[in-house]
Protein backbone atom coordinates (compact mmCIF):
# COMPACT_ATOMS: atom_id res chain seq x y z
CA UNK A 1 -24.39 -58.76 70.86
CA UNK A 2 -27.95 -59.94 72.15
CA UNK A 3 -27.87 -61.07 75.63
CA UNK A 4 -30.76 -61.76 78.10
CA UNK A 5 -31.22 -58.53 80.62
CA UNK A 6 -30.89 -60.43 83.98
CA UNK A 7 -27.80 -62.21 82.48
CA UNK A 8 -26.08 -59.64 80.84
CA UNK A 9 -23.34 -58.92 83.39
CA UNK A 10 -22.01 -62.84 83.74
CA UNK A 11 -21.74 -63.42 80.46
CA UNK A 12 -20.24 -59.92 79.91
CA UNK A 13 -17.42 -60.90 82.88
CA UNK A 14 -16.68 -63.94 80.98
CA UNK A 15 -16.17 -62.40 77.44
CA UNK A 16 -13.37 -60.65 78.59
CA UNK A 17 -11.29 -63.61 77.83
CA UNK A 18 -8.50 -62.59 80.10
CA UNK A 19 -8.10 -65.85 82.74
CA UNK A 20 -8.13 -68.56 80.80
CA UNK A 21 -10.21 -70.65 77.80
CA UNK A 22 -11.62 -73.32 80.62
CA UNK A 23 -14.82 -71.94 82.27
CA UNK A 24 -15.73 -75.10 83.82
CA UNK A 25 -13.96 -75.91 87.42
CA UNK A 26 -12.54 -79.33 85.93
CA UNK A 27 -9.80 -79.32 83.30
CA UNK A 28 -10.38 -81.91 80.20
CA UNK A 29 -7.14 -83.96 81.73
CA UNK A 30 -8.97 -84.43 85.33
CA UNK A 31 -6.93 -81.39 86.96
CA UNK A 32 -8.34 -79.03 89.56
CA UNK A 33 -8.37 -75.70 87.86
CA UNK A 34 -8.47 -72.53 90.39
CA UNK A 35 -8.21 -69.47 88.19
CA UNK A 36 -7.54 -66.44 89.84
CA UNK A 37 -10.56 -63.40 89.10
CA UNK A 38 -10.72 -60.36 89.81
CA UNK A 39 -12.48 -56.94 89.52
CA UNK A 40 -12.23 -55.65 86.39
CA UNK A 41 -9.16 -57.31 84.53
CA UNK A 42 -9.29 -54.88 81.54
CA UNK A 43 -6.26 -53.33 83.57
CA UNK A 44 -4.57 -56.06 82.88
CA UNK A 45 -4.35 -56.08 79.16
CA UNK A 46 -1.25 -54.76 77.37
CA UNK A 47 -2.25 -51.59 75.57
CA UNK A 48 1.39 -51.50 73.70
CA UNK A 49 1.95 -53.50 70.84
CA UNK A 50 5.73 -53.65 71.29
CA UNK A 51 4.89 -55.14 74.65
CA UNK A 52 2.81 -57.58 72.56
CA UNK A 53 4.93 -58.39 70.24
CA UNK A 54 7.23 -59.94 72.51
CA UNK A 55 5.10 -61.91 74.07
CA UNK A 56 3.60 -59.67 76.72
CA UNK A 57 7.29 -59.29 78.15
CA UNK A 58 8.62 -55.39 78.13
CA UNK A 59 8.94 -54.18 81.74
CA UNK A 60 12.85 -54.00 81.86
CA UNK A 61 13.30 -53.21 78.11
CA UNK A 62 14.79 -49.75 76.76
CA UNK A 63 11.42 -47.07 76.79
CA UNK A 64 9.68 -45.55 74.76
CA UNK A 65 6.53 -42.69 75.11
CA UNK A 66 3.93 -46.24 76.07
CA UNK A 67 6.24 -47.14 78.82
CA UNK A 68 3.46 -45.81 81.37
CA UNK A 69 1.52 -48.94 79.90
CA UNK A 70 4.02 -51.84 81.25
CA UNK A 71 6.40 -49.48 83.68
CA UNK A 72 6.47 -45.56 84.44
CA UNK A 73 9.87 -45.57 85.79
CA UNK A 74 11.63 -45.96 82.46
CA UNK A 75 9.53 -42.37 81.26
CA UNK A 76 12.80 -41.13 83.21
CA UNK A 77 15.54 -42.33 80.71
CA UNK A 78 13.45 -40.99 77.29
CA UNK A 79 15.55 -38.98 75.38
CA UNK A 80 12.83 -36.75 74.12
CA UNK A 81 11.40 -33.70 76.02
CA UNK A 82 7.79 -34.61 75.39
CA UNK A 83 5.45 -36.88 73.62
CA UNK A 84 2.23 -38.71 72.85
CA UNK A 85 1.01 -42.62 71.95
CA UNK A 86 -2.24 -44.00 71.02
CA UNK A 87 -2.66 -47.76 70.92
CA UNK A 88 -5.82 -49.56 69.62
CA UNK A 89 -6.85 -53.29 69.66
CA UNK A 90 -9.70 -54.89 68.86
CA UNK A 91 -10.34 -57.47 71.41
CA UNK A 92 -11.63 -60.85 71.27
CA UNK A 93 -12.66 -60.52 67.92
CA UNK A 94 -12.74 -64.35 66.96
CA UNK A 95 -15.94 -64.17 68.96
CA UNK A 96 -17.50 -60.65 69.04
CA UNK A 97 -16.84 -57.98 66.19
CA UNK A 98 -17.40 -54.93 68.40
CA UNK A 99 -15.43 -55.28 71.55
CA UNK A 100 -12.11 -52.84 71.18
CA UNK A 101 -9.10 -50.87 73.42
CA UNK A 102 -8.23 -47.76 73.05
CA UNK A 103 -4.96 -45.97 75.12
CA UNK A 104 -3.95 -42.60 74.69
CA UNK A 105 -0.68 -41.60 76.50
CA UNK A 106 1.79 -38.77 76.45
CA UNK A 107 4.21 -37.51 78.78
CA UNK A 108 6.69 -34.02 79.55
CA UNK A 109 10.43 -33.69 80.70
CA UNK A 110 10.21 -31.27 83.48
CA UNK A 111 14.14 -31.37 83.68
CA UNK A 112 16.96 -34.02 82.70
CA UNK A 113 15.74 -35.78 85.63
CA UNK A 114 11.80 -35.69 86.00
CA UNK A 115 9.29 -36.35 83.71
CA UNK A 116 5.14 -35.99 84.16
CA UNK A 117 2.69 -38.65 81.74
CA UNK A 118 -0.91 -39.22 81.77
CA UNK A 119 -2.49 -41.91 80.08
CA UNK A 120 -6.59 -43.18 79.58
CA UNK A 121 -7.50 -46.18 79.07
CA UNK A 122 -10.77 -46.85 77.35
CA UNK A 123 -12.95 -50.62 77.38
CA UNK A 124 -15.22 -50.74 75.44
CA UNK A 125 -17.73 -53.76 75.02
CA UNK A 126 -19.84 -52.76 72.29
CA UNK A 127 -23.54 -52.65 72.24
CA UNK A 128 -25.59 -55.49 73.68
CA UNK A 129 -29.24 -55.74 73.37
CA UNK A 130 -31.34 -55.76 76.63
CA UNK A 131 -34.21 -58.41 76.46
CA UNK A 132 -36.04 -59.40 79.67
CA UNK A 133 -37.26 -62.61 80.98
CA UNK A 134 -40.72 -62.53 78.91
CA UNK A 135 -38.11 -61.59 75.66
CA UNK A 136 -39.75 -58.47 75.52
CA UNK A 137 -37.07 -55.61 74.25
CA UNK A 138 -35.21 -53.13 76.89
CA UNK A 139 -33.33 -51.09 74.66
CA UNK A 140 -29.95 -51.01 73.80
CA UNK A 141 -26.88 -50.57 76.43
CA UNK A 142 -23.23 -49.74 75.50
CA UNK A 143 -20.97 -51.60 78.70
CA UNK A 144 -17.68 -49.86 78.80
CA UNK A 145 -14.80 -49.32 81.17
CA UNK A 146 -11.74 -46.76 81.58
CA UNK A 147 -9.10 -45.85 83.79
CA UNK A 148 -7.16 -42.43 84.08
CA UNK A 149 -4.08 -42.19 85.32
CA UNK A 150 -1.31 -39.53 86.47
CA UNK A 151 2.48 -40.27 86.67
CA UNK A 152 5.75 -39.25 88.23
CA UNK A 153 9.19 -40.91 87.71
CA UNK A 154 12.47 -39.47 88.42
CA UNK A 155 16.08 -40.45 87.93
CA UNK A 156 18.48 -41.04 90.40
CA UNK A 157 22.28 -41.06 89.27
CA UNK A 158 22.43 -42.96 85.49
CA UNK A 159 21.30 -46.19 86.09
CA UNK A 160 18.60 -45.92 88.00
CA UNK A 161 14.61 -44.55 88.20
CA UNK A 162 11.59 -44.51 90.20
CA UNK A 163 7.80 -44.02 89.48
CA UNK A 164 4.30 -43.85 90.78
CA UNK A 165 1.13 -43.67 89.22
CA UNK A 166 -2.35 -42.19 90.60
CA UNK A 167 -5.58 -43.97 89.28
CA UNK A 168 -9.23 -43.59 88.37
CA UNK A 169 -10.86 -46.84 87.62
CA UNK A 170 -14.65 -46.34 86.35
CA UNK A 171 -16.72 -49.83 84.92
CA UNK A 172 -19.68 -49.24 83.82
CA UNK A 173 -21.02 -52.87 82.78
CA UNK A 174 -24.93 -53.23 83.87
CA UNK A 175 -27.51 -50.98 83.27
CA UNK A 176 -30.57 -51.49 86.24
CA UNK A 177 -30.85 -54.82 87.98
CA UNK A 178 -29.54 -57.54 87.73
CA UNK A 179 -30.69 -61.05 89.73
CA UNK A 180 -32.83 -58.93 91.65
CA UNK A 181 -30.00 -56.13 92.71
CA UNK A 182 -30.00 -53.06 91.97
CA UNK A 183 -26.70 -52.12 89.98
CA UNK A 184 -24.59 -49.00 89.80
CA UNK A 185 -21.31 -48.13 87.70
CA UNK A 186 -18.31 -49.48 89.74
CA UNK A 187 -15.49 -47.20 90.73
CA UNK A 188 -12.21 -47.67 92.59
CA UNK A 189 -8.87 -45.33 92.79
CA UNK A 190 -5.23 -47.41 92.90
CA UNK A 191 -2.06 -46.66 92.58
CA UNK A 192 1.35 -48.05 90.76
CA UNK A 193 4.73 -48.14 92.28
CA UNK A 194 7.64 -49.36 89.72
CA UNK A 195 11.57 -49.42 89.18
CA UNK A 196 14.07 -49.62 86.38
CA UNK A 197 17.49 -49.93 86.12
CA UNK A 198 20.12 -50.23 83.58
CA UNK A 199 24.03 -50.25 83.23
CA UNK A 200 25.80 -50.50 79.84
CA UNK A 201 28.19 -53.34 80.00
CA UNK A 202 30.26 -55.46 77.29
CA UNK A 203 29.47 -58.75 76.87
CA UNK A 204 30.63 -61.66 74.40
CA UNK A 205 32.86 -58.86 72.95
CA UNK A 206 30.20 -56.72 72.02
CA UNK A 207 28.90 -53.60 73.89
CA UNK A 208 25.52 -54.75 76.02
CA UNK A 209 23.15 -52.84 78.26
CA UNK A 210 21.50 -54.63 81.14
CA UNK A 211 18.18 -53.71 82.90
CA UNK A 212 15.86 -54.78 85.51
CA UNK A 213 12.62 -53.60 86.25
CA UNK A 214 9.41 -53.90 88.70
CA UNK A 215 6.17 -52.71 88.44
CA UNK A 216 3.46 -52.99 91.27
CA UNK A 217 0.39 -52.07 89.60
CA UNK A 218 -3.41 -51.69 90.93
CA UNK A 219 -2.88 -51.70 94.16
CA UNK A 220 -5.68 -49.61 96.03
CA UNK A 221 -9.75 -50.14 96.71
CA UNK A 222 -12.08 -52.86 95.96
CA UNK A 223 -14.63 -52.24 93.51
CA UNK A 224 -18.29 -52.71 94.02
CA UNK A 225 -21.69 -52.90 91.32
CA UNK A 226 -24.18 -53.16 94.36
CA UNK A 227 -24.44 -52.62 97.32
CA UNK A 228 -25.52 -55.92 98.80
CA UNK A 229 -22.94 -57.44 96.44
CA UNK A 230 -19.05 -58.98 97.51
CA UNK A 231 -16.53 -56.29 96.30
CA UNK A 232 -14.33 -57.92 94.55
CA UNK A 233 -10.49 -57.01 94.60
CA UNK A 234 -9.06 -54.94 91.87
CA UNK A 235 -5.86 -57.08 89.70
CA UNK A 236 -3.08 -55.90 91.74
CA UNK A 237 -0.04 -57.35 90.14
CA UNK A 238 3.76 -57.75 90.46
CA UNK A 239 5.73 -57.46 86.73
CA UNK A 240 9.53 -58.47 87.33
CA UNK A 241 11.54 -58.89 84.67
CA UNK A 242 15.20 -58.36 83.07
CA UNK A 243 16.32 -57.59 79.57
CA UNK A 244 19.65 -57.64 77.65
CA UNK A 245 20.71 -55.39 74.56
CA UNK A 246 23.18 -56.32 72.52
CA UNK A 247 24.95 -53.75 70.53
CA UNK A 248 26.30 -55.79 67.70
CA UNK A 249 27.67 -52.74 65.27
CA UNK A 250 25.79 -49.04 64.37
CA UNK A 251 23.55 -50.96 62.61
CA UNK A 252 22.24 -53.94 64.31
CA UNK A 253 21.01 -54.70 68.10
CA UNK A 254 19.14 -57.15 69.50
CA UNK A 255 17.47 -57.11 72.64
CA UNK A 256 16.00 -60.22 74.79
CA UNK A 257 13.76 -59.81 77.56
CA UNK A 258 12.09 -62.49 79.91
CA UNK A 259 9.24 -61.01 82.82
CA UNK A 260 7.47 -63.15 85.35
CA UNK A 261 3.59 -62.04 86.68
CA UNK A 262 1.78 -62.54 89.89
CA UNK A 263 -1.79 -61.33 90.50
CA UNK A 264 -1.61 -60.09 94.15
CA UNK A 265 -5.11 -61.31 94.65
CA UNK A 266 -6.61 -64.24 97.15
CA UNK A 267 -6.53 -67.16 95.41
CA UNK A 268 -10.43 -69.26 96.35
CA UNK A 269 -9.96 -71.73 98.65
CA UNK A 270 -11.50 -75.15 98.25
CA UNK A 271 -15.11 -76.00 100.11
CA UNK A 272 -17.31 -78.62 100.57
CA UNK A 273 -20.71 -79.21 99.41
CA UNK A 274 -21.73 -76.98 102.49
CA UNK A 275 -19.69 -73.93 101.49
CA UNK A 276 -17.00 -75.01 104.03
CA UNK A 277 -13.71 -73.96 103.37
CA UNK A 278 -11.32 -77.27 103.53
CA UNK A 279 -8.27 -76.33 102.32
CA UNK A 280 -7.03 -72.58 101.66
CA UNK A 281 -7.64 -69.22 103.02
CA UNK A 282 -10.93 -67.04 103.13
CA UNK A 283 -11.35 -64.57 100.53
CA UNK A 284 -13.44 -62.16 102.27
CA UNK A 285 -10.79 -59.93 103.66
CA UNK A 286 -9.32 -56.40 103.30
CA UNK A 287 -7.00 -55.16 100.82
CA UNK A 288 -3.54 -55.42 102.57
CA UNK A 289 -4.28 -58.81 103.94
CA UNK A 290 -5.34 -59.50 100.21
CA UNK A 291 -2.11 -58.67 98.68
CA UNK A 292 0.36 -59.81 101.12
CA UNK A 293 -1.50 -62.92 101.79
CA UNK A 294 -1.72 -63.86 97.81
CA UNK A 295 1.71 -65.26 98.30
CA UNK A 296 1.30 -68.14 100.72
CA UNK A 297 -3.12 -68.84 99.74
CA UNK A 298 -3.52 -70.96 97.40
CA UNK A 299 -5.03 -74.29 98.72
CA UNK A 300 -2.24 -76.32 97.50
CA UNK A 301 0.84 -75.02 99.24
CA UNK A 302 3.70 -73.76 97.91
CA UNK A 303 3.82 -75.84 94.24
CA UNK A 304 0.52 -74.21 93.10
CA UNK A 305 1.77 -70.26 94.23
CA UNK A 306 4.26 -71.26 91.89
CA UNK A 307 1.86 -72.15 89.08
CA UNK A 308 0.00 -68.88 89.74
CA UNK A 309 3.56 -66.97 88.13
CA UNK A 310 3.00 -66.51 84.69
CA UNK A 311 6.25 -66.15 82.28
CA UNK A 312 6.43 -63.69 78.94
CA UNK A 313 9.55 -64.14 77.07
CA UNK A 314 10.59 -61.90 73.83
CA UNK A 315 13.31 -60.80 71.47
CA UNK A 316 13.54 -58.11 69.04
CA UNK A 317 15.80 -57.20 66.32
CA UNK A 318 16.46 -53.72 65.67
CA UNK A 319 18.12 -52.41 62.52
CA UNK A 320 19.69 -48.60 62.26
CA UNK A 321 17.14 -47.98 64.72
CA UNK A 322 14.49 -47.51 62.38
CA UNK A 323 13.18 -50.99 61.31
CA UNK A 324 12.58 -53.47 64.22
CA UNK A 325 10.81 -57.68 63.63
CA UNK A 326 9.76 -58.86 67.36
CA UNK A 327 8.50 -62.09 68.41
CA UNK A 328 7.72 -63.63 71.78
CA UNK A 329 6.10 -66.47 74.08
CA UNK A 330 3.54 -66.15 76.64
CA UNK A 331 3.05 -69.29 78.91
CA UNK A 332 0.09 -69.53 82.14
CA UNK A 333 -0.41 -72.73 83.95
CA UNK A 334 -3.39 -74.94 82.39
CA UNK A 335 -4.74 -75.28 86.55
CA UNK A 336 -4.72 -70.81 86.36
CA UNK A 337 -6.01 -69.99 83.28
CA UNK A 338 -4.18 -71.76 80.06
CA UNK A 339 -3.14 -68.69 78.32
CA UNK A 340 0.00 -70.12 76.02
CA UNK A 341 0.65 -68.27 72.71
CA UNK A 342 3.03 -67.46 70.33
CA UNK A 343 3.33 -63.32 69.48
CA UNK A 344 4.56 -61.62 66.47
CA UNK A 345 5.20 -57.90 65.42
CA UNK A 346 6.91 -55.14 63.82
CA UNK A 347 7.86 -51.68 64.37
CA UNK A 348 9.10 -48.63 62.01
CA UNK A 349 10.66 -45.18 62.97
CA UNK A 350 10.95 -42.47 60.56
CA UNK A 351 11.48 -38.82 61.86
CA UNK A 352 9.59 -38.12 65.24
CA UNK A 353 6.67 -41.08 64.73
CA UNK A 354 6.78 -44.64 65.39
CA UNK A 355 4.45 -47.87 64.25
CA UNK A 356 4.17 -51.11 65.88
CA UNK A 357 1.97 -53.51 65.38
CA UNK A 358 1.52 -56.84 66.89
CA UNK A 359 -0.11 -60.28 66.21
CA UNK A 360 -0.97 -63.20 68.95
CA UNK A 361 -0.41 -66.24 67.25
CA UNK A 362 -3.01 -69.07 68.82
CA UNK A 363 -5.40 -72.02 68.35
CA UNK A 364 -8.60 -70.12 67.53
CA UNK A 365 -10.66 -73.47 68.72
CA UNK A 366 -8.67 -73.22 71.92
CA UNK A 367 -8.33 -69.42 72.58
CA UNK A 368 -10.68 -66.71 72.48
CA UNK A 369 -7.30 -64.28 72.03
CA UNK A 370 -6.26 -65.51 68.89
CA UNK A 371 -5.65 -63.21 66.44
CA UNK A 372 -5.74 -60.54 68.24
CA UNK A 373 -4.09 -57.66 66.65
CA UNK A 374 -3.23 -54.62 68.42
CA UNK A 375 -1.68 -51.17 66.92
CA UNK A 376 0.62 -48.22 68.52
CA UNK A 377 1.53 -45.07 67.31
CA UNK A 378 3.76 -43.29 69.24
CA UNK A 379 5.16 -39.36 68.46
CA UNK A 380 8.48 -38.13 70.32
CA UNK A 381 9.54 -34.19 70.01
CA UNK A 382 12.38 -32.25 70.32
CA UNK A 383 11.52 -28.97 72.49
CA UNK A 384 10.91 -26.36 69.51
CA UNK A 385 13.95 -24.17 68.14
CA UNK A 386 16.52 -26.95 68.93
């Protein structure tokens, strides 16, 4: 990429292609659009290419060793002592070749009850070439971004699990100043807090397993690139979702799974031409204010909070637990970004390794995510001399 120097870290905000295909405030139909933005939304991208597969949607479905991607809780209910995933995607490729995530997870059954994970999370933005306002070369700078994380779930009774997850957040995306500020790599701790649940069940005649599950994720500091600079608010977000398996012989399941997302972030209030705020709620305010008040800030009452939920939908068809086809829908308001795609994928088990892979099926004039591919391999072992 070849960017100018004092522009660099704009354009390198918007090219993460994560809220929305309109950058202009006015929607081609004459709508307001009021996209929600925060701090570095490379959290929010879904590492796992199951998850992707079905459409984003995966926080209540049965685990696997990337559940610390979409929900730690469920680590509790894996049926293998310990494990390891690495996921790869390269990201936004319709309009820059180099720009790529990596996640590398694995995780440990202390006992039938508790289990330990830690996962990294690596952004990477390629190279970009610094030029300054007389076009005179700066060198080359390599923006990237990464997060670390610790977890803990634990099982109560059968049906039921808890986890939390500890978090390093470090974005490096400028290199000196920029607009006359002097610029430093952003860092910011969080934490998640999540739930699953499940209870096997018949239904239609066939044996079923229901599930539920939460996940609270990012919720901690703001994160800051100058001093002088507004911190923005890190992309603390509510998953909820359900899921139902259907067991339909020792052959065949299918599993269908619908989640629903807020961004627990101030939504910008409307001004006028003097930077008056005339309808909504100042941004500027602490964390806890931030998150609670998401729910009720959004300058058009109650009908656009409701347009600020985002809905992933997927199915998947499993067969002898070994070969699995997914495919799923991902729908966001046009007014809070316009994200709507189709996902497709597959997945094969043999022995202790697993492959999925995942495709996003969009309008490559209309998205900057389509064709996005992404890639998991995931390895689950038995503890050695069973």
């Amino acid at each position: 990429m070849r960017l100018n120097y004092l522009s660099g870290f704009i354009v390198v905000g918007l090219m993460l292609g994560l809220f929305g295909n309109k950058l202009s405030a006015q929607q081609s139909n004459g709508s307001q659009s009021n996209s929600i933005q925060p701090g570095v939304p490379f959290l929010l991208i879904t590492p796992d290419a199951r998850a992707g597969a079905m459409g984003e949607a995966g926080v209540a479905v049965m685990p696997d060793g990337n559940a610390m991607s979409i929900n730690p809780s469920k680590l509790a209910f894996l049926d293998k002592p310990y494990g390891f995933a690495l996921s790869y995607s390269p990201w936004l490729k319709s309009l820059v070749p180099d720009i790529n995530l990596a996640y590398l997870s694995g995780f440990y059954q202390i006992d039938d009850r508790t289990v330990i994970g830690s996962s990294l999370r690596y952004f990477s933005l390629g190279q970009i070439d610094l030029i300054d306002e007389n076009q005179i070369q700066q060198g080359v700078f390599s923006p990237n971004e990464l997060a670390f994380d610790a977890t803990y779930a634990r099982k109560f009774g059968e049906s039921f699990s808890l986890g939390t997850t500890a978090r390093f957040i470090y974005s490096n995306l400028t290199s000196g100043q920029v607009s006359g500020s002097q610029q430093k790599a952003g860092t910011a701790l969080a934490v998640d807090v999540s739930a699953f649940f499940k209870k096997p069940t018949v239904m239609f005649g066939k044996d079923a397993i229901l599930s539920a599950g939460l996940n609270l994720s990012n919720i901690g500091t703001k994160v800051s690139y100058a001093e002088t600079a507004e911190k923005p608010f890190l992309p603390a977000n509510m998953k909820l979702g359900g899921a139902s398996t259907f067991i339909i012989d020792d052959y065949n399941q299918f599993t269908f799974a619908l989640d629903f997302n807020k961004l627990m972030v101030p939504t910008q209030p409307i001004r006028d031409t003097n930077g008056n705020i005339i309808s909504g709620k100042d941004p500027n305010r602490s964390v806890p204010s931030g998150i609670f008040g998401s729910f009720a800030d959004a300058p058009g009452g109650f009908s656009e909070e409701l347009k600020e939920v985002s809905i992933s939908t997927g199915i998947e068809y499993m067969y002898n637990q070994q070969f699995a086809v997914r495919a799923g829908y991902f729908y966001e308001t046009p007014e809070k970004g316009d994200r709507r795609y189709f996902t497709l994928g597959a997945g094969l088990k043999y022995n202790i390794f697993n492959l999925d892979v995942s495709y996003l099926l969009a309008n490559a004039q209309k998205s900057p995510l389509a064709n996005t591919l992404r890639f998991s391999l995931l390895f689950n072992f038995d503890r050695v001399g069973k």
